[in-house]
Protein backbone atom coordinates (compact mmCIF):
# COMPACT_ATOMS: atom_id res chain seq x y z
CA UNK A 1 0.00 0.00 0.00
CA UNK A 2 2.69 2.69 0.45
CA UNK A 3 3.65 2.21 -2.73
CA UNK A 4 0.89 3.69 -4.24
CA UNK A 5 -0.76 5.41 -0.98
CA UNK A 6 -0.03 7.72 1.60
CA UNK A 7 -1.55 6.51 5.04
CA UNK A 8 -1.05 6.46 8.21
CA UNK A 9 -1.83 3.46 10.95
CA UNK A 10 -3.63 5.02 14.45
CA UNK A 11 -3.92 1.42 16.14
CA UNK A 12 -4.61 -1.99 16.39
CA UNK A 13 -7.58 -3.58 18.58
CA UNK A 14 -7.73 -7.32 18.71
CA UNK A 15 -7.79 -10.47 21.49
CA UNK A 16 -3.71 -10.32 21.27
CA UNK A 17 -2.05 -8.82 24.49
CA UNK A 18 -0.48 -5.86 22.13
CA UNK A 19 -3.78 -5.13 21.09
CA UNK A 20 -6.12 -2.01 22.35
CA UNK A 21 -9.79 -2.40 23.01
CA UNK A 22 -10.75 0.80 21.65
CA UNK A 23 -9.96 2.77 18.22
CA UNK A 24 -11.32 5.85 16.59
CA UNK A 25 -11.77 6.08 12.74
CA UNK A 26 -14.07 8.83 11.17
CA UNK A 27 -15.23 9.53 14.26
CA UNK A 28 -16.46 6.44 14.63
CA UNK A 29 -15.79 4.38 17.76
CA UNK A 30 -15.05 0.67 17.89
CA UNK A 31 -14.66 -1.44 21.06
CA UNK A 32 -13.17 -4.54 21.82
CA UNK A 33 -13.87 -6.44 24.86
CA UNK A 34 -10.73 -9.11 24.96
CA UNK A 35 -12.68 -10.98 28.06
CA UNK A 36 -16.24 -12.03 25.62
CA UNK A 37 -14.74 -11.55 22.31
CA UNK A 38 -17.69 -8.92 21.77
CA UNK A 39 -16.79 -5.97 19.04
CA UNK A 40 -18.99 -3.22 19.07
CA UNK A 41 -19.18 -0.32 16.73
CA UNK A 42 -20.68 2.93 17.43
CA UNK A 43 -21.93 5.73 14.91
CA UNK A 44 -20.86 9.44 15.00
CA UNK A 45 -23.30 10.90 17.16
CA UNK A 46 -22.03 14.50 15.90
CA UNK A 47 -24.47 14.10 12.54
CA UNK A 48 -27.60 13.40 14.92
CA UNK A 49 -26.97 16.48 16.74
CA UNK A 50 -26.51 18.24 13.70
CA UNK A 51 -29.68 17.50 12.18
CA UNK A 52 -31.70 18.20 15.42
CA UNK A 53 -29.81 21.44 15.53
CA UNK A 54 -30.22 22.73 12.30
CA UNK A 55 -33.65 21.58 12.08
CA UNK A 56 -34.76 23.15 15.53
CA UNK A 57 -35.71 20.31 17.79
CA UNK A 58 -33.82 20.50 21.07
CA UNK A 59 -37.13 21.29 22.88
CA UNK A 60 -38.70 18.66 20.70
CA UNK A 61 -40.18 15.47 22.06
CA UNK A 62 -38.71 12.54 21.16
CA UNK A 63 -40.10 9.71 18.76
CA UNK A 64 -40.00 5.86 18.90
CA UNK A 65 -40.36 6.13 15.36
CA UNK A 66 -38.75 7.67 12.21
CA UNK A 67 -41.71 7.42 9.76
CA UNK A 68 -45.09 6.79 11.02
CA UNK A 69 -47.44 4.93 8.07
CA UNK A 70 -50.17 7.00 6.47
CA UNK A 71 -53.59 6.64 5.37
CA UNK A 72 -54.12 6.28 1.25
CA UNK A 73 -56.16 9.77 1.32
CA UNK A 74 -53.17 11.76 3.32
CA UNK A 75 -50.65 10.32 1.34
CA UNK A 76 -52.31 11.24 -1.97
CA UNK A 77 -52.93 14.68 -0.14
CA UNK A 78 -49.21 15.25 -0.10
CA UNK A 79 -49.32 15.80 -3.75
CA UNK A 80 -50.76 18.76 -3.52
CA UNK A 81 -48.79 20.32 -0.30
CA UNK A 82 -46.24 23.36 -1.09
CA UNK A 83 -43.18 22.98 -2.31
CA UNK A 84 -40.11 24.17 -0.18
CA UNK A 85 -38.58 27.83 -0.72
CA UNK A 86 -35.00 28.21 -1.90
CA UNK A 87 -33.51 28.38 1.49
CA UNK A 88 -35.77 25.83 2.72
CA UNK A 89 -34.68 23.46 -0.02
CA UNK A 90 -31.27 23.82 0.80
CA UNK A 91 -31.58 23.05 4.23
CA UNK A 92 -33.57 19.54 3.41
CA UNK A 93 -30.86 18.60 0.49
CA UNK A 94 -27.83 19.47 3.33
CA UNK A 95 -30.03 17.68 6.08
CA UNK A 96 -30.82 14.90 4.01
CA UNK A 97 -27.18 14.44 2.54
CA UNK A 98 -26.21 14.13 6.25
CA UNK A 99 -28.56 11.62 7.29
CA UNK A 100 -27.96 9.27 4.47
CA UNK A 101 -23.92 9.30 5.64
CA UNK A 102 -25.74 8.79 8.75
CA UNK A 103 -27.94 6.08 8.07
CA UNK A 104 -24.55 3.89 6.31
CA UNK A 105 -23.92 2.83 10.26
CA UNK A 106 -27.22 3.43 11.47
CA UNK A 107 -29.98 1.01 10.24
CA UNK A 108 -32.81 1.70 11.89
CA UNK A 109 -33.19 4.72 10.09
CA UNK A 110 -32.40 3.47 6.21
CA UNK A 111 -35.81 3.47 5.36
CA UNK A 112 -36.97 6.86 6.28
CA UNK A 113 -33.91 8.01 4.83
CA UNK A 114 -34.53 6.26 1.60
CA UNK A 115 -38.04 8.46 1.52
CA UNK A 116 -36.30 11.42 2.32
CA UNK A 117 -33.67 11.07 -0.63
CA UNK A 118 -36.70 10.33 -3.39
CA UNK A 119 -37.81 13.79 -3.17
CA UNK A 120 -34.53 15.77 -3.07
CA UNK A 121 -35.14 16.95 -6.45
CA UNK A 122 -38.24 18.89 -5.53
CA UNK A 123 -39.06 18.65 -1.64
CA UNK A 124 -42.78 19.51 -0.34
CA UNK A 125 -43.52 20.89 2.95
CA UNK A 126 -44.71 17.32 3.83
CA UNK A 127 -41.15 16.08 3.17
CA UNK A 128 -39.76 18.58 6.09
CA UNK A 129 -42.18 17.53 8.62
CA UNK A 130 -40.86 13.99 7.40
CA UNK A 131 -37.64 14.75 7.73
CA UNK A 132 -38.76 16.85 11.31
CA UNK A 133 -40.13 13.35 11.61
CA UNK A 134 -36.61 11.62 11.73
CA UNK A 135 -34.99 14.48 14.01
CA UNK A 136 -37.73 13.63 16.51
CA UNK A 137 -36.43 10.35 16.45
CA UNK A 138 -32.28 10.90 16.41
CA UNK A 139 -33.32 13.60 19.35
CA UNK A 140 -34.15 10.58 21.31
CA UNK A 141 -31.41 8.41 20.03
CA UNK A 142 -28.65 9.78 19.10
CA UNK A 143 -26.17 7.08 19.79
CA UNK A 144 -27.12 3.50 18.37
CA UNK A 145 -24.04 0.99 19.21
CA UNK A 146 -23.97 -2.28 16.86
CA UNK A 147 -22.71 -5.48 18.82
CA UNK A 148 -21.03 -8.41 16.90
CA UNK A 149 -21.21 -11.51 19.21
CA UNK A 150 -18.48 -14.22 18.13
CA UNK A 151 -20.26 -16.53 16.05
CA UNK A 152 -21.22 -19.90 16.98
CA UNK A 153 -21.48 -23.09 14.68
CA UNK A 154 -25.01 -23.44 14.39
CA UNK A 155 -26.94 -26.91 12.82
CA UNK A 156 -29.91 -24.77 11.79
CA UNK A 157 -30.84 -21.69 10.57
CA UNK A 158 -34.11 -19.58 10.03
CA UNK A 159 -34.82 -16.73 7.52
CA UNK A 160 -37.71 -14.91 7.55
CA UNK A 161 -38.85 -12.31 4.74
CA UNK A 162 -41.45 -9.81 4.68
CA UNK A 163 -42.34 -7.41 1.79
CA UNK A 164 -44.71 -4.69 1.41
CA UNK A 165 -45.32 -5.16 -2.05
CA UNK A 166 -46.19 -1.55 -3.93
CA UNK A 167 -46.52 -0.21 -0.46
CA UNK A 168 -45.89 3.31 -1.91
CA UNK A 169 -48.93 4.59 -3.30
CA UNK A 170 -47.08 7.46 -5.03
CA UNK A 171 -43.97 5.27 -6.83
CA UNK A 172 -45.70 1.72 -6.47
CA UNK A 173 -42.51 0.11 -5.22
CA UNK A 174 -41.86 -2.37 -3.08
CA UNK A 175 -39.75 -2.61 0.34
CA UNK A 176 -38.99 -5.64 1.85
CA UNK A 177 -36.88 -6.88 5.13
CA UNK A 178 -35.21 -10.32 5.80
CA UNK A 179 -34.06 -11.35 8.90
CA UNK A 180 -31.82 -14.54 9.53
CA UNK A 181 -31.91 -16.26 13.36
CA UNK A 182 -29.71 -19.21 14.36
C-alpha cells in the first residue's frame, strides 16, 4: 500500500495482548472487549446532533419512530402540499445528505432516509415535517451501538422475509426486510 498510498496506521484492537480495546476512525468508535470476544461499533453521534440542531428540535419530544405509516387519502394529499422555498430546499438537500452518511452505520433509520432522498429533487412541505419526523427520532437516540457476538457453529438456521409489495402509493414500489436467526 505505500507504494501507491499515503496513510497512516492510528492502532490496532484485537484479542492479542499488544492489542487495544478501543480505536477511533471517522469519528467512529469501535470497542473490543478481549474478556467475551464482543466488538462493538458505534456511529458518529455528531451528525444526529446536527440534524436536530439545524432543524430546531432541542425542545422537541422525542419519537420511537422515524416514519409513522399513512392513510391512502393523506398520502395522496401530499401531492398537492407546497413545495419548499429556496432556502428551505437547501436546508432539506444538506439535512438529508447528512442523514444518508448517517444512516450507512445506522440502520434503523435506512428506510426513512430512503423516503427522504426520493424527493430531493423537488421537496414539499410534507417532506420537512418527514424529515422533522426523523430528528424527533435521532433527538431521542442519538447514539445507536452495533454489537457483533463471536459466532457460533449453528446446525440450523431460520430466515424470515417480509415485503410490502407496492406499499408506496405514489412510486408503487416495493420494500422488503429479511431477517436470519440461528
Amino acid at each position: 500500500l505505500s507504494s501507491r498510498y499515503v496513510y497512516k496506521v492510528v492502532g490496532s484492537i484485537g484479542p492479542e495482548s499488544h492489542d487495544g480495546t478501543e480505536l477511533c476512525v471517522l469519528n467512529c468508535t469501535i470497542r473490543f472487549d478481549k474478556l467475551s470476544g464482543v466488538l462493538e461499533y458505534e456511529a458518529d453521534q455528531r451528525h444526529a446532533k446536527l440534524i436536530v440542531r439545524e432543524l430546531g428540535l432541542e425542545g422537541a419530544k422525542a419519537v420511537r419512530t422515524p416514519r409513522d405509516k399513512k392513510p391512502a387519502k393523506d398520502i395522496l394529499a401530499e401531492s398537492s402540499s407546497p413545495k419548499l422555498q429556496s432556502l428551505d430546499h437547501t436546508l432539506y438537500r444538506s439535512l438529508v445528505r447528512r442523514a444518508s452518511y448517517l444512516s450507512q452505520d445506522r440502520g434503523d433509520i435506512c428506510e426513512s432516509v430512503k423516503t427522504l432522498v426520493r424527493q430531493m429533487k423537488e421537496p414539499r412541505q410534507c417532506d420537512m415535517h418527514a424529515l422533522k419526523r426523523l430528528g424527533r427520532l435521532l433527538k431521542g437516540r442519538p447514539q445507536v451501538v452495533l454489537r457483533f457476538s463471536p459466532q457460533i457453529f449453528c446446525n440450523n438456521l431460520d430466515v424470515y422475509s417480509d415485503s410490502d409489495n407496492t406499499g408506496s402509493l405514489v412510486t408503487r414500489s416495493s420494500t422488503s426486510g429479511t431477517i436470519a436467526i440461528h
